[in-house]
C-alpha atoms as a PDB file:
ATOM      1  CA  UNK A   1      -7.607 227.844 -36.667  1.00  0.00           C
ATOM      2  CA  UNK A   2      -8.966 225.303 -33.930  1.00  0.00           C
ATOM      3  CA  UNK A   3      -6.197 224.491 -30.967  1.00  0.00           C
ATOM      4  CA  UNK A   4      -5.589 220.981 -32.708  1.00  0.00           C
ATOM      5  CA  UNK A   5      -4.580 222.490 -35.991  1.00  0.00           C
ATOM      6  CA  UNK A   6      -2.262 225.459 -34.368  1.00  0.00           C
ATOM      7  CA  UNK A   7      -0.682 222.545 -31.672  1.00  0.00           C
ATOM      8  CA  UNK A   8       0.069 220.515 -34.907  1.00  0.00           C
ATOM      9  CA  UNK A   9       1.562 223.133 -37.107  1.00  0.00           C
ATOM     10  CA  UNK A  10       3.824 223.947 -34.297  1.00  0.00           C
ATOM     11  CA  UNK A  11       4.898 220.415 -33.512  1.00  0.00           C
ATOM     12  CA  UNK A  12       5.981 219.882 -37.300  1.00  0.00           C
ATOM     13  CA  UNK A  13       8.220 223.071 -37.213  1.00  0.00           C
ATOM     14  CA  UNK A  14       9.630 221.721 -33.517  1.00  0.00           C
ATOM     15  CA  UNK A  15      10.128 218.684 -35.515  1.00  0.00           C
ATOM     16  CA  UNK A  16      12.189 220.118 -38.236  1.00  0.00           C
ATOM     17  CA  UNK A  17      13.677 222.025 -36.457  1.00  0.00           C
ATOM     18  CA  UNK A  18      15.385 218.905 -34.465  1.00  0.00           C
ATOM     19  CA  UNK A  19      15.563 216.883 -37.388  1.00  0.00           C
ATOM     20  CA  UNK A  20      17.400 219.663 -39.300  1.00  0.00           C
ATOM     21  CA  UNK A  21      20.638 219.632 -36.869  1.00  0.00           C
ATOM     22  CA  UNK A  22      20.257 216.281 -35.309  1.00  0.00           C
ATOM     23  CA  UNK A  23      23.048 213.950 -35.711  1.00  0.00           C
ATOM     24  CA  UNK A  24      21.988 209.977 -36.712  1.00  0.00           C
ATOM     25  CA  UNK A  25      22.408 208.598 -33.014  1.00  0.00           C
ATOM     26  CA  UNK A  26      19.566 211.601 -31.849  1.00  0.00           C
ATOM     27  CA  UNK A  27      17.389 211.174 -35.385  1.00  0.00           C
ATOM     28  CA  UNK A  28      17.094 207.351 -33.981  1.00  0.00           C
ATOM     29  CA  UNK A  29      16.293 208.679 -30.591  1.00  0.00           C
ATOM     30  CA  UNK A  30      13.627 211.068 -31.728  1.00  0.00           C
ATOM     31  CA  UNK A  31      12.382 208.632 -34.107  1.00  0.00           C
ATOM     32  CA  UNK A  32      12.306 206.164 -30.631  1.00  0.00           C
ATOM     33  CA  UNK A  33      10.379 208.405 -28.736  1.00  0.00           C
ATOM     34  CA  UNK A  34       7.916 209.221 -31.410  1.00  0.00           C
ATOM     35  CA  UNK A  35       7.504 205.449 -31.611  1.00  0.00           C
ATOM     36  CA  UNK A  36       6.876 205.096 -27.931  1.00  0.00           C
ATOM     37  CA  UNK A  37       4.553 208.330 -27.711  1.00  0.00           C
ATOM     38  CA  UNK A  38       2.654 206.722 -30.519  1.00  0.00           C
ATOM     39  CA  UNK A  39       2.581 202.592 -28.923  1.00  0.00           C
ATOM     40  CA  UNK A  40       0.783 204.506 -25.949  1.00  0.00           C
ATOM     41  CA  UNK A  41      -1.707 205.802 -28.329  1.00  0.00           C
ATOM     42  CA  UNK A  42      -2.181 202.291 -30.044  1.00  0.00           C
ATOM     43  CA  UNK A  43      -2.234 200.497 -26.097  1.00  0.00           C
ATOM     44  CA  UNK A  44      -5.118 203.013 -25.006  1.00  0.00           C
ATOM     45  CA  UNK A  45      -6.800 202.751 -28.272  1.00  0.00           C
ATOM     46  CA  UNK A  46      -6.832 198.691 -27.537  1.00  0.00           C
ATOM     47  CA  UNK A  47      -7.950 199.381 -24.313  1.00  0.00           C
ATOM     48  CA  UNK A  48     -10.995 201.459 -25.660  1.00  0.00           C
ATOM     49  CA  UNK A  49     -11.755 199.325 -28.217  1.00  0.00           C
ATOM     50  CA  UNK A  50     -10.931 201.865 -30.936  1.00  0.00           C
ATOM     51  CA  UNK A  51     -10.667 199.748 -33.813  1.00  0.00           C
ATOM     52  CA  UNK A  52     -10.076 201.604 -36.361  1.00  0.00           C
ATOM     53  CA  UNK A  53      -7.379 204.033 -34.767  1.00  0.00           C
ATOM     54  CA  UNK A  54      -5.808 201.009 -33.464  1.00  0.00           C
ATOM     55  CA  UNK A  55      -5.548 199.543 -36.662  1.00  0.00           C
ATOM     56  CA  UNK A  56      -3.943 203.460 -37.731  1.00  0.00           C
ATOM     57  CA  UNK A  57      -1.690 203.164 -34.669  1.00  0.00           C
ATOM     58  CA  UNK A  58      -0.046 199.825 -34.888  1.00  0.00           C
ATOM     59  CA  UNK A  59       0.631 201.224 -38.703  1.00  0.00           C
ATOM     60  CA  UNK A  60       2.420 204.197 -37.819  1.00  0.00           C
ATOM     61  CA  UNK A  61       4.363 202.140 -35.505  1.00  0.00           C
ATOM     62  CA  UNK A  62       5.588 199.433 -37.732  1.00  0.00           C
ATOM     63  CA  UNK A  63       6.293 201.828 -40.270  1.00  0.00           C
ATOM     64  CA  UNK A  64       8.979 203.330 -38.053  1.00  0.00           C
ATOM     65  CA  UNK A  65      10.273 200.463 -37.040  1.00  0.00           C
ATOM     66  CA  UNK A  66      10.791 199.443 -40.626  1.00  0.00           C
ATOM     67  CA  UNK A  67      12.423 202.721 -40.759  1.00  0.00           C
ATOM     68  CA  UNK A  68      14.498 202.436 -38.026  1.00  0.00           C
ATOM     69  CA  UNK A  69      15.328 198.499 -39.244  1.00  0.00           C
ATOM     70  CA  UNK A  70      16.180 200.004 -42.935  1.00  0.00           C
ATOM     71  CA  UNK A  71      18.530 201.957 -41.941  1.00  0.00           C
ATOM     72  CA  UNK A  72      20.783 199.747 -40.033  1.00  0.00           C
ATOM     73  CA  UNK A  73      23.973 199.139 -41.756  1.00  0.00           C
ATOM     74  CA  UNK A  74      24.757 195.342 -42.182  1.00  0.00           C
ATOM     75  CA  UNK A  75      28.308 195.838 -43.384  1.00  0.00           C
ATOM     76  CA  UNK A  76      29.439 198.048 -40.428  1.00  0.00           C
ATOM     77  CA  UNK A  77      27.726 197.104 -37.815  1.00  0.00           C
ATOM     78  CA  UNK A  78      28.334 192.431 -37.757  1.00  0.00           C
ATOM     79  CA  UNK A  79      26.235 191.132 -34.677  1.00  0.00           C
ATOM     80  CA  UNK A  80      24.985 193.511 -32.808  1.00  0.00           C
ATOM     81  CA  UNK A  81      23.126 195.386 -36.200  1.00  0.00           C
ATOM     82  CA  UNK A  82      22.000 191.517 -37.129  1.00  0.00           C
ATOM     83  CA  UNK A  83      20.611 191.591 -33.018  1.00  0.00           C
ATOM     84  CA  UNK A  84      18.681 194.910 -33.713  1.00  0.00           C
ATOM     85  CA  UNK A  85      17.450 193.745 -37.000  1.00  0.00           C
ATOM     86  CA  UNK A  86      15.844 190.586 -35.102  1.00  0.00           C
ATOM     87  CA  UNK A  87      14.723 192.812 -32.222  1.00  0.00           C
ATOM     88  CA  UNK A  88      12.964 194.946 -34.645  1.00  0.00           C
ATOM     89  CA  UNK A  89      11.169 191.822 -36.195  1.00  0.00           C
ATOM     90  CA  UNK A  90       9.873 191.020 -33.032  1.00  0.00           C
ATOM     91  CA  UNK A  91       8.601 194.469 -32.250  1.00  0.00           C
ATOM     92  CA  UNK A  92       6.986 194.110 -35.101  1.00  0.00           C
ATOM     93  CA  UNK A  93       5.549 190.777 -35.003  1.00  0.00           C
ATOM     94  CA  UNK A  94       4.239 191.602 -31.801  1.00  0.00           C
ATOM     95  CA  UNK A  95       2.565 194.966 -33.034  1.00  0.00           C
ATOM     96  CA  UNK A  96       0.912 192.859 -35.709  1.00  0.00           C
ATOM     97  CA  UNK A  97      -0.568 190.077 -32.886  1.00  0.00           C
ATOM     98  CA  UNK A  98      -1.568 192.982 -30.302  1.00  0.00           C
ATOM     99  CA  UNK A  99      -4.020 193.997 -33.231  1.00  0.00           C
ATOM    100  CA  UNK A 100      -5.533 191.044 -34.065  1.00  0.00           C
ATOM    101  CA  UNK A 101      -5.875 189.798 -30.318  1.00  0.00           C
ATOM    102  CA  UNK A 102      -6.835 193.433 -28.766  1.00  0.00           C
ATOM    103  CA  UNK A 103      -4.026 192.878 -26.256  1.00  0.00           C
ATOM    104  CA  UNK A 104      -2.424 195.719 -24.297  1.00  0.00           C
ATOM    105  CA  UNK A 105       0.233 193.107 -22.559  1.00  0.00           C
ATOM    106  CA  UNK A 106       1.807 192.382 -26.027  1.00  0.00           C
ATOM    107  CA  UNK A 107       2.319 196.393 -26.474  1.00  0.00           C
ATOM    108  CA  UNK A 108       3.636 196.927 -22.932  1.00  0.00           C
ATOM    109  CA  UNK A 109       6.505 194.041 -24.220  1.00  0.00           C
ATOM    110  CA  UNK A 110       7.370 196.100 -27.356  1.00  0.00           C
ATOM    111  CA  UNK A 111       7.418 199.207 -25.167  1.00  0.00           C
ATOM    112  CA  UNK A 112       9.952 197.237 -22.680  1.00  0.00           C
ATOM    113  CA  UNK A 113      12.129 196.032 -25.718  1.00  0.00           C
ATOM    114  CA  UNK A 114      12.704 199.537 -27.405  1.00  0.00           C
ATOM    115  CA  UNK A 115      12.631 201.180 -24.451  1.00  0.00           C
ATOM    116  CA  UNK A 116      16.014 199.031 -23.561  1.00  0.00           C
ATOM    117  CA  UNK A 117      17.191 199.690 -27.069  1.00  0.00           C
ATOM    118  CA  UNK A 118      16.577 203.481 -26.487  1.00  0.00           C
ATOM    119  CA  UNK A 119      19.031 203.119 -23.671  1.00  0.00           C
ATOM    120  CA  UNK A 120      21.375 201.629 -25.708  1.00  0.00           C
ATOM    121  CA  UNK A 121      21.622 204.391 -28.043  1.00  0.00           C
ATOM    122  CA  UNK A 122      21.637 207.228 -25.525  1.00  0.00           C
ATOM    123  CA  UNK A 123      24.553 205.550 -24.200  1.00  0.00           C
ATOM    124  CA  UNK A 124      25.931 205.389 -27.211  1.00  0.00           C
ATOM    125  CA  UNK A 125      25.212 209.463 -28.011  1.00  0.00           C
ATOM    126  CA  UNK A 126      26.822 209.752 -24.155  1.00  0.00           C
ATOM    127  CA  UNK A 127      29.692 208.013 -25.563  1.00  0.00           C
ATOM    128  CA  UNK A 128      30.068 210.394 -28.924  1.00  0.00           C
ATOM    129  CA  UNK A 129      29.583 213.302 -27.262  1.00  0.00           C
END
């Protein structure tokens, strides 16, 4: 077993592991930071002109962000969910334009947007703790 495979099989069962006792305010968060760990791969793959695991990248990350965005709950949450949901939108219209123009800037934006809204919800765990 190579180091890549054993580092792998070990972050899956850290994974679980969280995701197994983790309340829906810290599934969002670890769902956020596996976003942002992953937008740093897509930004340096831009950078190196890495097409096709850019292209792999900005997938992963507007798959969780359609995650994230299908999970909100219209009927609970009124204007601040509907805020989110158009935040998200933007993330991910932006995700979609950093690939086809091969900019880094337009990543560093999503990064500053979800990085805010990653604040928002540790505030909110702070608050439910």
């Amino acid at each position: 077993m190579s180091y890549q495979e054993a580092y792998g099989n070990y972050h899956a069962v850290n994974l679980d592991s969280q995701t197994s006792r983790a309340t829906p305010v810290e599934l969002v968060l670890l769902l956020t930071d596996g976003l942002l760990d992953e937008l740093a791969r897509a930004r340096g793959h831009i950078v190196g002109k890495r097409y096709e695991q850019k292209a792999n990248s900005i997938n992963k990350c507007c798959e969780i962000i359609n995650g994230l965005s299908s999970s909100l709950d219209f009927e609970q949450g009124g204007e601040v969910v509907a805020n989110l949901a158009n935040l998200y939108d933007f993330c991910s219209a932006r995700l979609q334009g950093a690939g086809i123009e091969m900019d880094p800037a337009m990543i560093d934006e999503v990064v500053g947007v979800l990085s805010t809204i990653r604040q928002g919800w540790q505030g909110a765990q702070g608050r439910n703790a």
